[in-house]
N, C-alpha and C. Protein backbone atom coordinates (compact mmCIF):
# COMPACT_ATOMS: atom_id res chain seq x y z
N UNK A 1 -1.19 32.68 -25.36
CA UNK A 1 -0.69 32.06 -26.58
C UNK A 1 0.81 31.84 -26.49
N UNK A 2 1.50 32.90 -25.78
CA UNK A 2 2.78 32.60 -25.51
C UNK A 2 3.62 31.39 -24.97
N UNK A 3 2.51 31.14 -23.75
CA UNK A 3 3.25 29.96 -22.94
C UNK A 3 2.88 28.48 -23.85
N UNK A 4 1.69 28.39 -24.24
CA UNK A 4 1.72 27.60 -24.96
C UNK A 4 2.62 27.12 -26.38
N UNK A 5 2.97 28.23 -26.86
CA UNK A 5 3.98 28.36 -27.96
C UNK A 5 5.26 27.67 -27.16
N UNK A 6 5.91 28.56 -26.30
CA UNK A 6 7.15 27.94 -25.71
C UNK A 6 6.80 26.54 -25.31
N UNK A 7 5.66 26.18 -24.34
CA UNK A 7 5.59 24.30 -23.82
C UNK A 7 5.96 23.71 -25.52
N UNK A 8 5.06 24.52 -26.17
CA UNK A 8 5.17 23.11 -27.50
C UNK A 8 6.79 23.26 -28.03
N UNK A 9 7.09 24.48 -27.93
CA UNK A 9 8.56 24.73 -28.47
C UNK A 9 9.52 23.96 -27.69
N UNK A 10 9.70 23.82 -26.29
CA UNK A 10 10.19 22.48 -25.72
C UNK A 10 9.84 21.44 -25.57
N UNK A 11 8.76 21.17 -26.06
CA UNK A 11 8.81 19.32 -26.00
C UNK A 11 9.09 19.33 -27.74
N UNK A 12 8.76 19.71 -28.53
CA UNK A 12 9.48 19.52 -29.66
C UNK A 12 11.23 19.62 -29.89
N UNK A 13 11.45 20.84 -29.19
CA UNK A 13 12.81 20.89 -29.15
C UNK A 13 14.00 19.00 -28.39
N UNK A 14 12.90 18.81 -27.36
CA UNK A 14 13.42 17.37 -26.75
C UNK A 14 13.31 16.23 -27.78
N UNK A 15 11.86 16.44 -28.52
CA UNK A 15 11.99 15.15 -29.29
C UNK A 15 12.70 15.72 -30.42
N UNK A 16 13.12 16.77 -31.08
CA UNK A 16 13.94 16.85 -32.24
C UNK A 16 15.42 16.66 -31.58
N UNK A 17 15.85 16.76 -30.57
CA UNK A 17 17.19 15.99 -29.76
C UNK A 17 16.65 14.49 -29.61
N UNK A 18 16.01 14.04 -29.42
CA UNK A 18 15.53 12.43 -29.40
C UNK A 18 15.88 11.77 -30.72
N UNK A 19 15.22 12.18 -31.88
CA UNK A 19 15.77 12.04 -33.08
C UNK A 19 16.57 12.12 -33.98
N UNK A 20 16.92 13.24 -33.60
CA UNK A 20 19.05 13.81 -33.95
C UNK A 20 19.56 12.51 -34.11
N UNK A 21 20.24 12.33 -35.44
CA UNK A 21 20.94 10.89 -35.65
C UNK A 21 22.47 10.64 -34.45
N UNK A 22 22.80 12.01 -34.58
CA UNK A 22 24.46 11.64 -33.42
C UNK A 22 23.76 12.13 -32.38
N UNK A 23 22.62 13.33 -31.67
CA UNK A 23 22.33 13.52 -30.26
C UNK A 23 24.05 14.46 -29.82
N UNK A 24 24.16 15.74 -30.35
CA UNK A 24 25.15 16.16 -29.65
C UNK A 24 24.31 17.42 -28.93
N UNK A 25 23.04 17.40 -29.31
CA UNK A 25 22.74 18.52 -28.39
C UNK A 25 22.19 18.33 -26.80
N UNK A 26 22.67 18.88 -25.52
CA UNK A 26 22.37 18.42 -24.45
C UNK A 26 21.12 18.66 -24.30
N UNK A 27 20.06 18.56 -23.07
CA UNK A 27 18.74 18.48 -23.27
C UNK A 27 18.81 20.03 -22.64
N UNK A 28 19.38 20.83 -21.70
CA UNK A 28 19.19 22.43 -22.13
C UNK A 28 19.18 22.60 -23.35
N UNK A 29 20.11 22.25 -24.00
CA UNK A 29 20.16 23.61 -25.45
C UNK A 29 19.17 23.05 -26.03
N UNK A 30 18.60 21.82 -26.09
CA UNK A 30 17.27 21.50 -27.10
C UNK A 30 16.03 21.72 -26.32
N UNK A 31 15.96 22.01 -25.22
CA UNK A 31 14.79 22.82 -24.98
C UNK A 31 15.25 24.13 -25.00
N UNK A 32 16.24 25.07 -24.92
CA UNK A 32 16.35 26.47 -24.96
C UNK A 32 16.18 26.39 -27.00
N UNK A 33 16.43 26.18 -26.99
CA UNK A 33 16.77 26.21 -28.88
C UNK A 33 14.98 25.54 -29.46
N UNK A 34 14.59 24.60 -28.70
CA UNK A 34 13.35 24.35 -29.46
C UNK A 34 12.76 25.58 -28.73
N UNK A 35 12.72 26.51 -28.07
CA UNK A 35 11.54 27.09 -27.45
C UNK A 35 11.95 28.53 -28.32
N UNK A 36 13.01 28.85 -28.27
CA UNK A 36 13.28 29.87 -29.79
C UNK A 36 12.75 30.09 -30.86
N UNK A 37 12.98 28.32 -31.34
CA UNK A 37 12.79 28.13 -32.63
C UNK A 37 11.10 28.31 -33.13
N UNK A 38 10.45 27.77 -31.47
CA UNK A 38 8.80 28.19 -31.58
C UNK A 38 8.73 29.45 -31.87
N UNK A 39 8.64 29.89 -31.31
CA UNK A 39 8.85 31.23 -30.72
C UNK A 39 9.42 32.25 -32.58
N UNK A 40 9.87 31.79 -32.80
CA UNK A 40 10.53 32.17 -33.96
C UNK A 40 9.57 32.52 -35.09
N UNK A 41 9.70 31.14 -35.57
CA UNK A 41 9.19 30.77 -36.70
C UNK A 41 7.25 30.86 -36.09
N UNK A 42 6.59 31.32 -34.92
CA UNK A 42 5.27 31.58 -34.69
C UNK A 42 4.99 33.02 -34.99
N UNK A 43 5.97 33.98 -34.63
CA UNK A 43 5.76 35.45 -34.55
C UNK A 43 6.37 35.85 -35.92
N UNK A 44 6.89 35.11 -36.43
CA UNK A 44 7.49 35.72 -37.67
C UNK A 44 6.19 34.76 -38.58
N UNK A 45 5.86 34.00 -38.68
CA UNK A 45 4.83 33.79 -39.71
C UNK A 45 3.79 34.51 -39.70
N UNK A 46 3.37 34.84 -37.76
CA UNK A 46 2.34 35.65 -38.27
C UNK A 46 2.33 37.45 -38.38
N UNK A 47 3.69 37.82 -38.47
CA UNK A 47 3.80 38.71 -38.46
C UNK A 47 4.03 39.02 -39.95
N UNK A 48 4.26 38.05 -40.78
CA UNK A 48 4.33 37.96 -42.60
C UNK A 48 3.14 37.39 -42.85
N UNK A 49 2.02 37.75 -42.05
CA UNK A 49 0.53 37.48 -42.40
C UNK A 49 0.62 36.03 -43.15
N UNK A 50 1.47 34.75 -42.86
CA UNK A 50 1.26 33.72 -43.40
C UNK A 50 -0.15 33.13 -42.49
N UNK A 51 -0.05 33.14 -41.50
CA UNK A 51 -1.34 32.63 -40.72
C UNK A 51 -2.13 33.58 -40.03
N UNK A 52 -3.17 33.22 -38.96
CA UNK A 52 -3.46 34.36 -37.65
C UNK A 52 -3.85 33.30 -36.65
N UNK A 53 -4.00 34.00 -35.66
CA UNK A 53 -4.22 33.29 -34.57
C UNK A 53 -5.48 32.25 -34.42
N UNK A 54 -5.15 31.20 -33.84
CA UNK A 54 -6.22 29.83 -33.92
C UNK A 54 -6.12 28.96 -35.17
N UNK A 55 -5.28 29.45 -36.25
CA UNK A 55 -5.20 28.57 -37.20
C UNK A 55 -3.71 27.36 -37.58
N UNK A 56 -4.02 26.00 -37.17
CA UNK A 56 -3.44 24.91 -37.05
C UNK A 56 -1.64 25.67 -38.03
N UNK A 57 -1.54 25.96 -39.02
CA UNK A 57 -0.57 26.44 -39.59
C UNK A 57 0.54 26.71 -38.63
N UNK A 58 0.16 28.11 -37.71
CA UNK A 58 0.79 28.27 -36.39
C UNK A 58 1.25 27.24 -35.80
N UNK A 59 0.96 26.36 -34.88
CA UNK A 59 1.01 25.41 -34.43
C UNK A 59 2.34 24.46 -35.07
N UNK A 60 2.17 24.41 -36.86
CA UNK A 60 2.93 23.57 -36.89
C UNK A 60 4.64 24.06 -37.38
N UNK A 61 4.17 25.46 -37.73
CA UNK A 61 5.62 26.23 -37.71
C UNK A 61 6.09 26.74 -36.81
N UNK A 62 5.59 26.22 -35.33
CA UNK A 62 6.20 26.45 -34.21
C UNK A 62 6.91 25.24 -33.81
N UNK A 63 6.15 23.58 -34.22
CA UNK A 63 6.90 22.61 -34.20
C UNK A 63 8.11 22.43 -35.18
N UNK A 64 7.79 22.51 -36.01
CA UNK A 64 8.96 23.03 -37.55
C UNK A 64 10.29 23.99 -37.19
N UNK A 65 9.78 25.22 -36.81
CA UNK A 65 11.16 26.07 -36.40
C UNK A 65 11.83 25.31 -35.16
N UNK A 66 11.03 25.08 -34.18
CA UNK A 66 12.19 24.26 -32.84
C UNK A 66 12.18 23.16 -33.83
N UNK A 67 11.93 22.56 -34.58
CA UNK A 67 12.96 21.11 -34.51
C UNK A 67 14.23 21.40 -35.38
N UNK A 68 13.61 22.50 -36.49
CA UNK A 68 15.03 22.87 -37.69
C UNK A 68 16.27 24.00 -36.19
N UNK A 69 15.51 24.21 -35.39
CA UNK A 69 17.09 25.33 -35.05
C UNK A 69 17.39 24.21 -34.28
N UNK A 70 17.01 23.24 -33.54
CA UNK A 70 17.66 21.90 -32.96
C UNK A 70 19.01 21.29 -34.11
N UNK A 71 18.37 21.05 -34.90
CA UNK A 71 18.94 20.47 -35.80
C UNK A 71 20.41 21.25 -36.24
N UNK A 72 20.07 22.58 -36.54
CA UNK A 72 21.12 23.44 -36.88
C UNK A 72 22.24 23.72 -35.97
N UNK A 73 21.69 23.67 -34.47
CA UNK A 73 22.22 23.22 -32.91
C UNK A 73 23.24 22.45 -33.33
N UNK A 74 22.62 21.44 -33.24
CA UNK A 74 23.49 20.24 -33.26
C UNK A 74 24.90 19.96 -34.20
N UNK A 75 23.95 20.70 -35.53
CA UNK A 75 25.26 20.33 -36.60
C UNK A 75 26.04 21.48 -36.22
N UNK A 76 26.29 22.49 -36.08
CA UNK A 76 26.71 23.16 -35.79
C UNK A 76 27.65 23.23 -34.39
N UNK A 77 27.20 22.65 -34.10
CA UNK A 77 28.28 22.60 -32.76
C UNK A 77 29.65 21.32 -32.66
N UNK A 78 29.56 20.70 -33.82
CA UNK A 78 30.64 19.74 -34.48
C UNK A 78 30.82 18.71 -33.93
N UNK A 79 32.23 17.89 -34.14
CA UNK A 79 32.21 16.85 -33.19
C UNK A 79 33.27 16.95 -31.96
């Protein structure tokens, strides 16, 4: 379940840098930062019993957390 969490946490992390209106994040930090952000927001939902395992929910607050810490990446790192 892990590796799968991280693959989806970096290709989300790439396309939430794809979509970034300015793109200041390089494509390391938006795959290190989307695979976090999976990673994140998967073990912490189901560790606050919001979901359990096999249920789509997971899945999409693993796409959700990598694209919001992308995002936060980005703004955050200024111009």
């Amino acid at each position: 379940m892990m590796l799968g969490t991280l693959a989806v946490g970096v290709l989300a992390g790439l396309a939430a840098r794809w979509l970034h209106p300015v793109g200041r994040v390089s494509l390391l930090a938006a795959a290190v930062f989307g695979a976090m952000g999976a990673l994140a927001a998967f073990y912490g939902g189901r560790g606050l019993h919001w979901f359990v395992d096999g249920q789509m929910a997971g899945w999409f607050a693993a796409i959700l957390g990598a694209a919001v810490l992308v995002g936060v990446g980005g703004v955050a790192r200024g111009r």
